[in-house]
N, C-alpha and C. Protein backbone atom coordinates (compact mmCIF):
# COMPACT_ATOMS: atom_id res chain seq x y z
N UNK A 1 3.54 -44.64 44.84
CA UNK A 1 4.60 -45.03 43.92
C UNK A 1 4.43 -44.24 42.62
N UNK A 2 5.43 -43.62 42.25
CA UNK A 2 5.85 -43.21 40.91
C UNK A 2 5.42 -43.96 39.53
N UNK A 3 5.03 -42.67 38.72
CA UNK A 3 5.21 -43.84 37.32
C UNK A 3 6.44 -44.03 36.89
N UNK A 4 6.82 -45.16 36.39
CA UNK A 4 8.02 -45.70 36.26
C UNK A 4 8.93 -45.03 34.92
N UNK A 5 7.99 -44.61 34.38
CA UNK A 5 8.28 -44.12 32.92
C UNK A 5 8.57 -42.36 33.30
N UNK A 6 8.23 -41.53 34.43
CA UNK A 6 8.79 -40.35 34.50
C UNK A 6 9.26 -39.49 33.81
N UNK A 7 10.55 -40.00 33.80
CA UNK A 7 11.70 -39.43 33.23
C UNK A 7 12.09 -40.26 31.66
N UNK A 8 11.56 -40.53 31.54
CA UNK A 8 10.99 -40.85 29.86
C UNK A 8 11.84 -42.34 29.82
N UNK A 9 11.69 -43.21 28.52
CA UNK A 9 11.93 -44.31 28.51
C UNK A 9 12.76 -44.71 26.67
N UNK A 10 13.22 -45.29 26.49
CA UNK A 10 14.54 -45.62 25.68
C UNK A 10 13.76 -46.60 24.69
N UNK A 11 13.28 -46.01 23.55
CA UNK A 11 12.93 -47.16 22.10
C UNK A 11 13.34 -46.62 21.17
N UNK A 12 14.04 -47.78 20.29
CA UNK A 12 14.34 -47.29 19.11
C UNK A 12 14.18 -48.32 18.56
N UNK A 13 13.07 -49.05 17.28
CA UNK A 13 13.03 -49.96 16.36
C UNK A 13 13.91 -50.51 15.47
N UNK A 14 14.55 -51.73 16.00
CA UNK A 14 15.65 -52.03 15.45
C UNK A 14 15.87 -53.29 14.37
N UNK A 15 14.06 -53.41 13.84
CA UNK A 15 13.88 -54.15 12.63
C UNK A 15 13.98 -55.42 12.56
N UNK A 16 13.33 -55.60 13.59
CA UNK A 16 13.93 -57.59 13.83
C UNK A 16 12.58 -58.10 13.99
N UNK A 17 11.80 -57.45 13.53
CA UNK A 17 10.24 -57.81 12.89
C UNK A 17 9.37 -58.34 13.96
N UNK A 18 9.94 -58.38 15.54
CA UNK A 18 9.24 -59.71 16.50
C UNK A 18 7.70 -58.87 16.30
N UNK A 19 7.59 -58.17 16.34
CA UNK A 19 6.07 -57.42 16.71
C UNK A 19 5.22 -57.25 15.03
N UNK A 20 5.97 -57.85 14.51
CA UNK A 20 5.04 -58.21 12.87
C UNK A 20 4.90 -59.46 12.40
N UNK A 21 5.75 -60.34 13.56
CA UNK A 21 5.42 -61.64 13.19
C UNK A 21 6.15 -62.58 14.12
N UNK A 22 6.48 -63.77 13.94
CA UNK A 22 7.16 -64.86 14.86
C UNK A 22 5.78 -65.25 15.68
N UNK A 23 4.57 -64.77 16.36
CA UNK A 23 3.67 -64.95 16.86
C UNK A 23 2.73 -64.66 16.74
N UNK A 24 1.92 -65.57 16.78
CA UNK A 24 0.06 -65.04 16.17
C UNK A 24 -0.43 -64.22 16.94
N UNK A 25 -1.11 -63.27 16.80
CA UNK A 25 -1.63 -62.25 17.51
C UNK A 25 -2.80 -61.54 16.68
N UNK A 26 -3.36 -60.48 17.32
CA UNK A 26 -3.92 -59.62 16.72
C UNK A 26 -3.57 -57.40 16.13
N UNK A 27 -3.58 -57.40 15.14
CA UNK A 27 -3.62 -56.10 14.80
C UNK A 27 -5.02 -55.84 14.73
N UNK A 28 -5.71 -55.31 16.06
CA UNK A 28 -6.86 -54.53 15.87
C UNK A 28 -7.22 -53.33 15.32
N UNK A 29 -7.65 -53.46 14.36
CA UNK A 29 -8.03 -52.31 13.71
C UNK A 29 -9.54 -50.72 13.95
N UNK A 30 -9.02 -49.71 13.79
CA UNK A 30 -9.50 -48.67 13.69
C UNK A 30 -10.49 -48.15 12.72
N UNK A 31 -11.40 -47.49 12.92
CA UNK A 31 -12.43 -47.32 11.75
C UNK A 31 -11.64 -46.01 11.13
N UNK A 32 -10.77 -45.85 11.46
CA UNK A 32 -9.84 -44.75 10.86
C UNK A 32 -8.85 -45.56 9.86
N UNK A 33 -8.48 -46.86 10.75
CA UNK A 33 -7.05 -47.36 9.85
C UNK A 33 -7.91 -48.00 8.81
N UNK A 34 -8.58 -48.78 9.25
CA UNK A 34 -9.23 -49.36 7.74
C UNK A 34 -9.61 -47.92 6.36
N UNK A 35 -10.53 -47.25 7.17
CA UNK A 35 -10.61 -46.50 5.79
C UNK A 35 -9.05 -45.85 5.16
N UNK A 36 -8.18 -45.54 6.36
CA UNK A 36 -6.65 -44.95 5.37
C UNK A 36 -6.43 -46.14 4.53
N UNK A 37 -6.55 -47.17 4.98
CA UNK A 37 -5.82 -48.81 4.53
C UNK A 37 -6.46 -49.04 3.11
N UNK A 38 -8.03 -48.96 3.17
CA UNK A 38 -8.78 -49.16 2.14
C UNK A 38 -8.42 -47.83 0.87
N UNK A 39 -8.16 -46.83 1.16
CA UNK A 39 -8.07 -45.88 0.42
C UNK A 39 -6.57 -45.88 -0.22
N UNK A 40 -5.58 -46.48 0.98
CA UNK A 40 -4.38 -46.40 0.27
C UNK A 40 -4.44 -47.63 -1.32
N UNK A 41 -5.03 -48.34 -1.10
CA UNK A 41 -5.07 -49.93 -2.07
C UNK A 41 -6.54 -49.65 -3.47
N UNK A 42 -7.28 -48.10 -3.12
CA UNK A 42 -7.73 -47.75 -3.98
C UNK A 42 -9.36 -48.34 -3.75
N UNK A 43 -10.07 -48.69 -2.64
CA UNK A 43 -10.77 -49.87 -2.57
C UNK A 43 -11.86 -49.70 -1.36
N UNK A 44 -13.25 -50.19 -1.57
CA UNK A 44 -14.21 -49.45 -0.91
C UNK A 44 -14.02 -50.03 0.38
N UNK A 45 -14.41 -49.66 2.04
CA UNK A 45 -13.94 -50.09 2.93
C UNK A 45 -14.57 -52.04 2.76
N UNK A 46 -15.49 -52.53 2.74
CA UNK A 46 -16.07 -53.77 2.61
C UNK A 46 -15.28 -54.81 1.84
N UNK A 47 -14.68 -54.06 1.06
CA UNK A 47 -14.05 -54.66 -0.08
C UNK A 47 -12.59 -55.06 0.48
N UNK A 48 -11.92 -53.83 1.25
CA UNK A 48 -10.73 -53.81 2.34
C UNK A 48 -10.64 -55.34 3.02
N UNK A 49 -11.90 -54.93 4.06
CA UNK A 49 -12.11 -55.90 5.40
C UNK A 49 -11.96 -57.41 4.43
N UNK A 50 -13.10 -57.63 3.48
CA UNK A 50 -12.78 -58.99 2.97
C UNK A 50 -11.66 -59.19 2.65
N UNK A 51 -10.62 -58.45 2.00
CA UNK A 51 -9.56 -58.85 1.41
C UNK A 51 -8.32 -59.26 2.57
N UNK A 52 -8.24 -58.25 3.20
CA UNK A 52 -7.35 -58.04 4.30
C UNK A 52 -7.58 -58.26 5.73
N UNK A 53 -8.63 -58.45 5.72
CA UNK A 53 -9.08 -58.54 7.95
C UNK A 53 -10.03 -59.62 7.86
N UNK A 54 -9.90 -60.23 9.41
CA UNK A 54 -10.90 -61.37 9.97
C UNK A 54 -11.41 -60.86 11.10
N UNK A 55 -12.41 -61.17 11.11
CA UNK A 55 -12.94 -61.04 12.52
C UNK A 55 -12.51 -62.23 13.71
N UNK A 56 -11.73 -61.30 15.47
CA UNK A 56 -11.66 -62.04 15.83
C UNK A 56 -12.47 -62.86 16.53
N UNK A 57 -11.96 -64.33 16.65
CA UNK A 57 -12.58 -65.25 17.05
C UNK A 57 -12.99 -65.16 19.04
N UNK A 58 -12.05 -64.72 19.38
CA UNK A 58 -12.66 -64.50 20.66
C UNK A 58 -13.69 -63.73 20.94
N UNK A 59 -14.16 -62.24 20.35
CA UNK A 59 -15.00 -61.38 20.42
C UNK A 59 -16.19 -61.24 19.30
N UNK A 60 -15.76 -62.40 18.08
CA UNK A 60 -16.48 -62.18 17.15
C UNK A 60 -17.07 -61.16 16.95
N UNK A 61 -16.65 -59.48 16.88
CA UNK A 61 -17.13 -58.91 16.76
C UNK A 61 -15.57 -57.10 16.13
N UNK A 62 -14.43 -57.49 16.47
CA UNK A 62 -13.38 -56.86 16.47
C UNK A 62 -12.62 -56.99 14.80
N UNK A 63 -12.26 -56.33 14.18
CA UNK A 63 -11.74 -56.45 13.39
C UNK A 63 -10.28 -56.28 13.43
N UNK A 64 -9.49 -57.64 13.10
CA UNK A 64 -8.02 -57.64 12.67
C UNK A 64 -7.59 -57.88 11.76
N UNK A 65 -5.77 -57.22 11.13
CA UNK A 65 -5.59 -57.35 9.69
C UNK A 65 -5.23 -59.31 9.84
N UNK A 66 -5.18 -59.69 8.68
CA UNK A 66 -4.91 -60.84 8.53
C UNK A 66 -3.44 -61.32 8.57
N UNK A 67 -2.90 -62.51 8.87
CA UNK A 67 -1.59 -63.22 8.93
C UNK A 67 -1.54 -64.20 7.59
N UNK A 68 -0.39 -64.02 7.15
CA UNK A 68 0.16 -65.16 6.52
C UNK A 68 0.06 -66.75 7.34
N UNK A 69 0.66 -67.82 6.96
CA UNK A 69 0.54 -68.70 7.56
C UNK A 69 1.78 -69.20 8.32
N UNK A 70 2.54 -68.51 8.21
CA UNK A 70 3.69 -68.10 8.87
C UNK A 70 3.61 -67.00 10.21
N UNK A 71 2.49 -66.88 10.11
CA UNK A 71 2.30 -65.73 11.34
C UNK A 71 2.62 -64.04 10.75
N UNK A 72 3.35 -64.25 9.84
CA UNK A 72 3.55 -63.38 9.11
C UNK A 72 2.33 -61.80 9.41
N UNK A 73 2.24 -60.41 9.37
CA UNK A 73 1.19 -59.90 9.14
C UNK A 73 1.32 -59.92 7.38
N UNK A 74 0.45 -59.55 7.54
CA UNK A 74 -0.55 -59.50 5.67
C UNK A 74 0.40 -58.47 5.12
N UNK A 75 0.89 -57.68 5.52
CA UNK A 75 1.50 -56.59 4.83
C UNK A 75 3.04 -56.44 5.48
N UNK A 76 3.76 -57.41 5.90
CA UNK A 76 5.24 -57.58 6.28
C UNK A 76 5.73 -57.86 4.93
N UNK A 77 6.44 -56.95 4.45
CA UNK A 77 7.57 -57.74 3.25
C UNK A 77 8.59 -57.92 3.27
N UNK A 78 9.86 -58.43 2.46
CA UNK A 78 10.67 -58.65 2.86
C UNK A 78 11.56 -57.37 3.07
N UNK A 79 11.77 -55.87 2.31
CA UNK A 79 12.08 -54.84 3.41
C UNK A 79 11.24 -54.51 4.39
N UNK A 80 9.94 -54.85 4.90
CA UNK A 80 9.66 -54.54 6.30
C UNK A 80 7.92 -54.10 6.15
N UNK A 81 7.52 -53.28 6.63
CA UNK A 81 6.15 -52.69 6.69
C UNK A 81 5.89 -52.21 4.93
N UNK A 82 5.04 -53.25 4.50
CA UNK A 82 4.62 -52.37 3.14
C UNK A 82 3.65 -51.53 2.87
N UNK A 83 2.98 -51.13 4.22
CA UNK A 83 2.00 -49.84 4.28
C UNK A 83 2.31 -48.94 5.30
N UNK A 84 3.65 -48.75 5.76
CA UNK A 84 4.31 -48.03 6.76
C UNK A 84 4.07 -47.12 6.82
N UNK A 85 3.68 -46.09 6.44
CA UNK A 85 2.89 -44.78 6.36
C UNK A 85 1.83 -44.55 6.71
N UNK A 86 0.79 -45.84 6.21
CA UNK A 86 -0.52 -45.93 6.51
C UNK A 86 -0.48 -47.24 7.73
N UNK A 87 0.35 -47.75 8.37
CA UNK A 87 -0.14 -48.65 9.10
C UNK A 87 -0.92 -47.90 10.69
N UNK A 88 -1.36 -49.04 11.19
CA UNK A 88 -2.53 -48.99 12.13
C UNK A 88 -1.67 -48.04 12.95
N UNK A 89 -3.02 -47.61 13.82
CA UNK A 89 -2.60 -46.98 15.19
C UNK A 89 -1.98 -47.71 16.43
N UNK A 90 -2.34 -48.99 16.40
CA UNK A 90 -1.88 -50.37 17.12
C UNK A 90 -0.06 -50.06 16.40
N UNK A 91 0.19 -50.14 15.40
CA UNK A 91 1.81 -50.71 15.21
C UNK A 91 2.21 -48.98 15.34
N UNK A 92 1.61 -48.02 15.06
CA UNK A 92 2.51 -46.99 15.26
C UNK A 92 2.80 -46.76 16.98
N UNK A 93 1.61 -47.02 17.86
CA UNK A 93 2.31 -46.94 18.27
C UNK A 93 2.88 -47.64 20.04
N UNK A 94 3.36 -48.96 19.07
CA UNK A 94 4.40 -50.07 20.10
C UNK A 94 5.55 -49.49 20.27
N UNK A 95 6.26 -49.40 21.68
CA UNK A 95 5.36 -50.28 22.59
C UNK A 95 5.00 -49.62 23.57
N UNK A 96 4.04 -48.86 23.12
CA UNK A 96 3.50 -47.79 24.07
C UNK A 96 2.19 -48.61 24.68
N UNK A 97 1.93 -49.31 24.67
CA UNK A 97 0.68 -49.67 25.13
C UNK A 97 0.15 -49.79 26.41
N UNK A 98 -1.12 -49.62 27.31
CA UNK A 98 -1.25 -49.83 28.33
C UNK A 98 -0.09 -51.12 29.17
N UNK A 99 -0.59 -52.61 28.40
CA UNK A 99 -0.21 -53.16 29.01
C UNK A 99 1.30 -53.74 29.46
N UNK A 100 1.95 -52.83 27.89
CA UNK A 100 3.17 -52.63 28.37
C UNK A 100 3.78 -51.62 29.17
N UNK A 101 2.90 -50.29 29.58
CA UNK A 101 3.46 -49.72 30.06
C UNK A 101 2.85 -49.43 31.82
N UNK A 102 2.16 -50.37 32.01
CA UNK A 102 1.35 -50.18 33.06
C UNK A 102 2.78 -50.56 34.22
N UNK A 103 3.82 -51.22 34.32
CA UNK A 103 4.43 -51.04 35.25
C UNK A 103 5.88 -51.19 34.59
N UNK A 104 7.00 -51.44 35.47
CA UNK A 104 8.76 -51.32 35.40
C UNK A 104 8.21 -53.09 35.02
N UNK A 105 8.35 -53.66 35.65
CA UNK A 105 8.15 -55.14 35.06
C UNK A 105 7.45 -55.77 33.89
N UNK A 106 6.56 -54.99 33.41
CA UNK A 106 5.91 -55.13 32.37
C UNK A 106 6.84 -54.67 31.21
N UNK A 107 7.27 -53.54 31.36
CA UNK A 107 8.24 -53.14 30.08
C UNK A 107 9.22 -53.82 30.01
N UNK A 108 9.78 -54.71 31.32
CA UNK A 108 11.18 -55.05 31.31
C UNK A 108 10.84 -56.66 30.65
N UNK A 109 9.85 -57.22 30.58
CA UNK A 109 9.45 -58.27 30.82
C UNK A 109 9.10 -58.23 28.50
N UNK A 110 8.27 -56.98 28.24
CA UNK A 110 8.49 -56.88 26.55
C UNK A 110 9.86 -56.51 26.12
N UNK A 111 11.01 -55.87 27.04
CA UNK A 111 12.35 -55.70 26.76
C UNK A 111 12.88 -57.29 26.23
N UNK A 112 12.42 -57.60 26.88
CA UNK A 112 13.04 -59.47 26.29
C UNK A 112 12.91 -60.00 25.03
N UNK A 113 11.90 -59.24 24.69
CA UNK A 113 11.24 -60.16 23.33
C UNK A 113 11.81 -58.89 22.02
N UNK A 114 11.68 -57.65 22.98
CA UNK A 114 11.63 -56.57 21.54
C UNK A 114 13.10 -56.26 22.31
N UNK A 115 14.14 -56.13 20.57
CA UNK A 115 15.46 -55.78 21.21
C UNK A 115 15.81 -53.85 21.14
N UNK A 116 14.79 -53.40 20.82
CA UNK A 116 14.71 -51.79 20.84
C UNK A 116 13.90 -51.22 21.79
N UNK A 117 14.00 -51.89 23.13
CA UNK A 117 13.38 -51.50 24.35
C UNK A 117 14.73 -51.53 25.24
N UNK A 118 14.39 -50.05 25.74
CA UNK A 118 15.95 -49.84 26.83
C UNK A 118 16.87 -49.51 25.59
N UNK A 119 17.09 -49.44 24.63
CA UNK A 119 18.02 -48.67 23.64
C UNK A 119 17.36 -47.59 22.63
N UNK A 120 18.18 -46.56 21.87
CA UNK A 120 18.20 -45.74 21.59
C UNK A 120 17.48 -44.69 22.11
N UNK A 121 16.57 -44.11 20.84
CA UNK A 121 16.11 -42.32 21.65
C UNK A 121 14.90 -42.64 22.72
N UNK A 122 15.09 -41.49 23.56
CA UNK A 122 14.52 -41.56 24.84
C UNK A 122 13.21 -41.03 24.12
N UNK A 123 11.98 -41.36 24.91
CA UNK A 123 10.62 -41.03 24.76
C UNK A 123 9.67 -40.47 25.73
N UNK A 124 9.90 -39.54 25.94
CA UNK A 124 9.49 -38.63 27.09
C UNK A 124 8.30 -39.27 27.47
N UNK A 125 7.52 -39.05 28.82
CA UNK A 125 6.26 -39.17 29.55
C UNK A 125 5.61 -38.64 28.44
N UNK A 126 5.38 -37.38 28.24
CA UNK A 126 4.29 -36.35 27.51
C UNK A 126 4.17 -37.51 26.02
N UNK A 127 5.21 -38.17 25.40
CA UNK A 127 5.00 -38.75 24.29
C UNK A 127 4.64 -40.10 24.42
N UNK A 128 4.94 -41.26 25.36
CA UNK A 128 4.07 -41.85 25.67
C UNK A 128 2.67 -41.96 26.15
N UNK A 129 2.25 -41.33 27.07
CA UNK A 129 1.02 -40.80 27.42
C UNK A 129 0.11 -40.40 26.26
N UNK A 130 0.56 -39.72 25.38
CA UNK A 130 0.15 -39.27 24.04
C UNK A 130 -0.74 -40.36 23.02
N UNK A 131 0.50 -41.52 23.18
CA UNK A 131 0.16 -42.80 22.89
C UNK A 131 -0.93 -43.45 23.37
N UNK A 132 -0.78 -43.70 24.82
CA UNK A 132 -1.78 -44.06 25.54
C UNK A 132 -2.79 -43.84 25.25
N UNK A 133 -3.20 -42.29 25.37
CA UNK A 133 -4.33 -41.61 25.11
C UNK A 133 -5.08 -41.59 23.55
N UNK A 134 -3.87 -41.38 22.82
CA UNK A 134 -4.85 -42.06 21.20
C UNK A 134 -4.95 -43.83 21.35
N UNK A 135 -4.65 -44.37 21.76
CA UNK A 135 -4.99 -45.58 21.77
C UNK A 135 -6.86 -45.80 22.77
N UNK A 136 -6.65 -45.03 23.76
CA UNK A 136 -7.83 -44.90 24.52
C UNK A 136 -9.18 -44.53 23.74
N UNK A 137 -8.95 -43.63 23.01
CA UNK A 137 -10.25 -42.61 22.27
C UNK A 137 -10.19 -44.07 20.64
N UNK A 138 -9.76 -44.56 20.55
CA UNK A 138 -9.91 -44.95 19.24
C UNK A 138 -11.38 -45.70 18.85
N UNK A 139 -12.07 -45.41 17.92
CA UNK A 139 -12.75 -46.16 17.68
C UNK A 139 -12.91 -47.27 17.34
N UNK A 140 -13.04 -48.44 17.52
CA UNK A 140 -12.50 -49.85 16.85
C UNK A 140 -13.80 -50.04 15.89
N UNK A 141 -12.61 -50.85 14.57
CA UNK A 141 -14.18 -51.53 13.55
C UNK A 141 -14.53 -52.59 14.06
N UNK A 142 -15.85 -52.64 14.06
CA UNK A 142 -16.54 -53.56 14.54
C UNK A 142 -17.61 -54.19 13.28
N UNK A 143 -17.66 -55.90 13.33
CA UNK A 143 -18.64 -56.29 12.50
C UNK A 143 -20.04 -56.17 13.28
N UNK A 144 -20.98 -55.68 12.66
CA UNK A 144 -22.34 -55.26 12.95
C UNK A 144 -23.32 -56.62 12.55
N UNK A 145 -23.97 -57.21 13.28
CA UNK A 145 -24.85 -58.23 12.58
C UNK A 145 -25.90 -57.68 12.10
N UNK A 146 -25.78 -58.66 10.60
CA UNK A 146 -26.67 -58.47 9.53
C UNK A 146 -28.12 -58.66 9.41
């Protein structure tokens, strides 16, 4: 069987925030995104993680940015991503992800929730895969015991 994605696949972000908030989740972070993150806010990485990330509770050991109590992420404002330039490698790049893209039912199944799946510009194999693959190599921050 074919990959389903072939002949490339249809996203275009259409700002309805579901993947920055409405549900608790995690933004796992990169020992890359934290230091852009920490550097964009002027601020040593340690200083970052306290302000902005928790460690999650399932792995106690993964670092994610933090939620409002609204589910909100930490850096959703009311026009949209307030570190959009610098945000993670995780939000740049949805919804490319393994587990969304591992089959036709899987994508059709995040088509439900995200309304810029199956509409606008097409996203070739070579540019998903792309995705895939920096998501694969990433280094994750990890808390180190003290």
């Amino acid at each position: 069987m074919g990959c389903f994605y072939q002949r490339g696949v249809r996203f275009s972000c259409r700002g309805c925030r579901y993947c920055c908030s409405v549900e608790p989740g995690y933004v796992f972070l990169s020992v890359e995104d934290v230091d852009r993150l920490a550097k964009r806010f002027g601020m040593e990485r340690e200083t970052f993680l306290a302000a902005y990330c928790r460690v999650t509770e399932e792995t106690g050991f993964f670092y994610s940015l933090l939620e409002k109590t609204d589910n909100d992420c930490i850096f959703l404002t009311e026009k949209g991503c307030g570190v959009y330039e610098d945000r993670p490698l995780q939000c740049r790049t949805y919804p490319f992800w393994k587990r969304i893209m591992k089959d036709r039912e899987s994508w059709d199944d995040e088509a439900r929730r995200c309304p810029g799946i199956n509409h606008g510009a097409i996203h070739t194999k070579e540019e998903v895969d792309a995705c895939l693959r920096a998501l694969e190599k990433v280094t994750p921050m990890i808390k180190w015991e003290e």
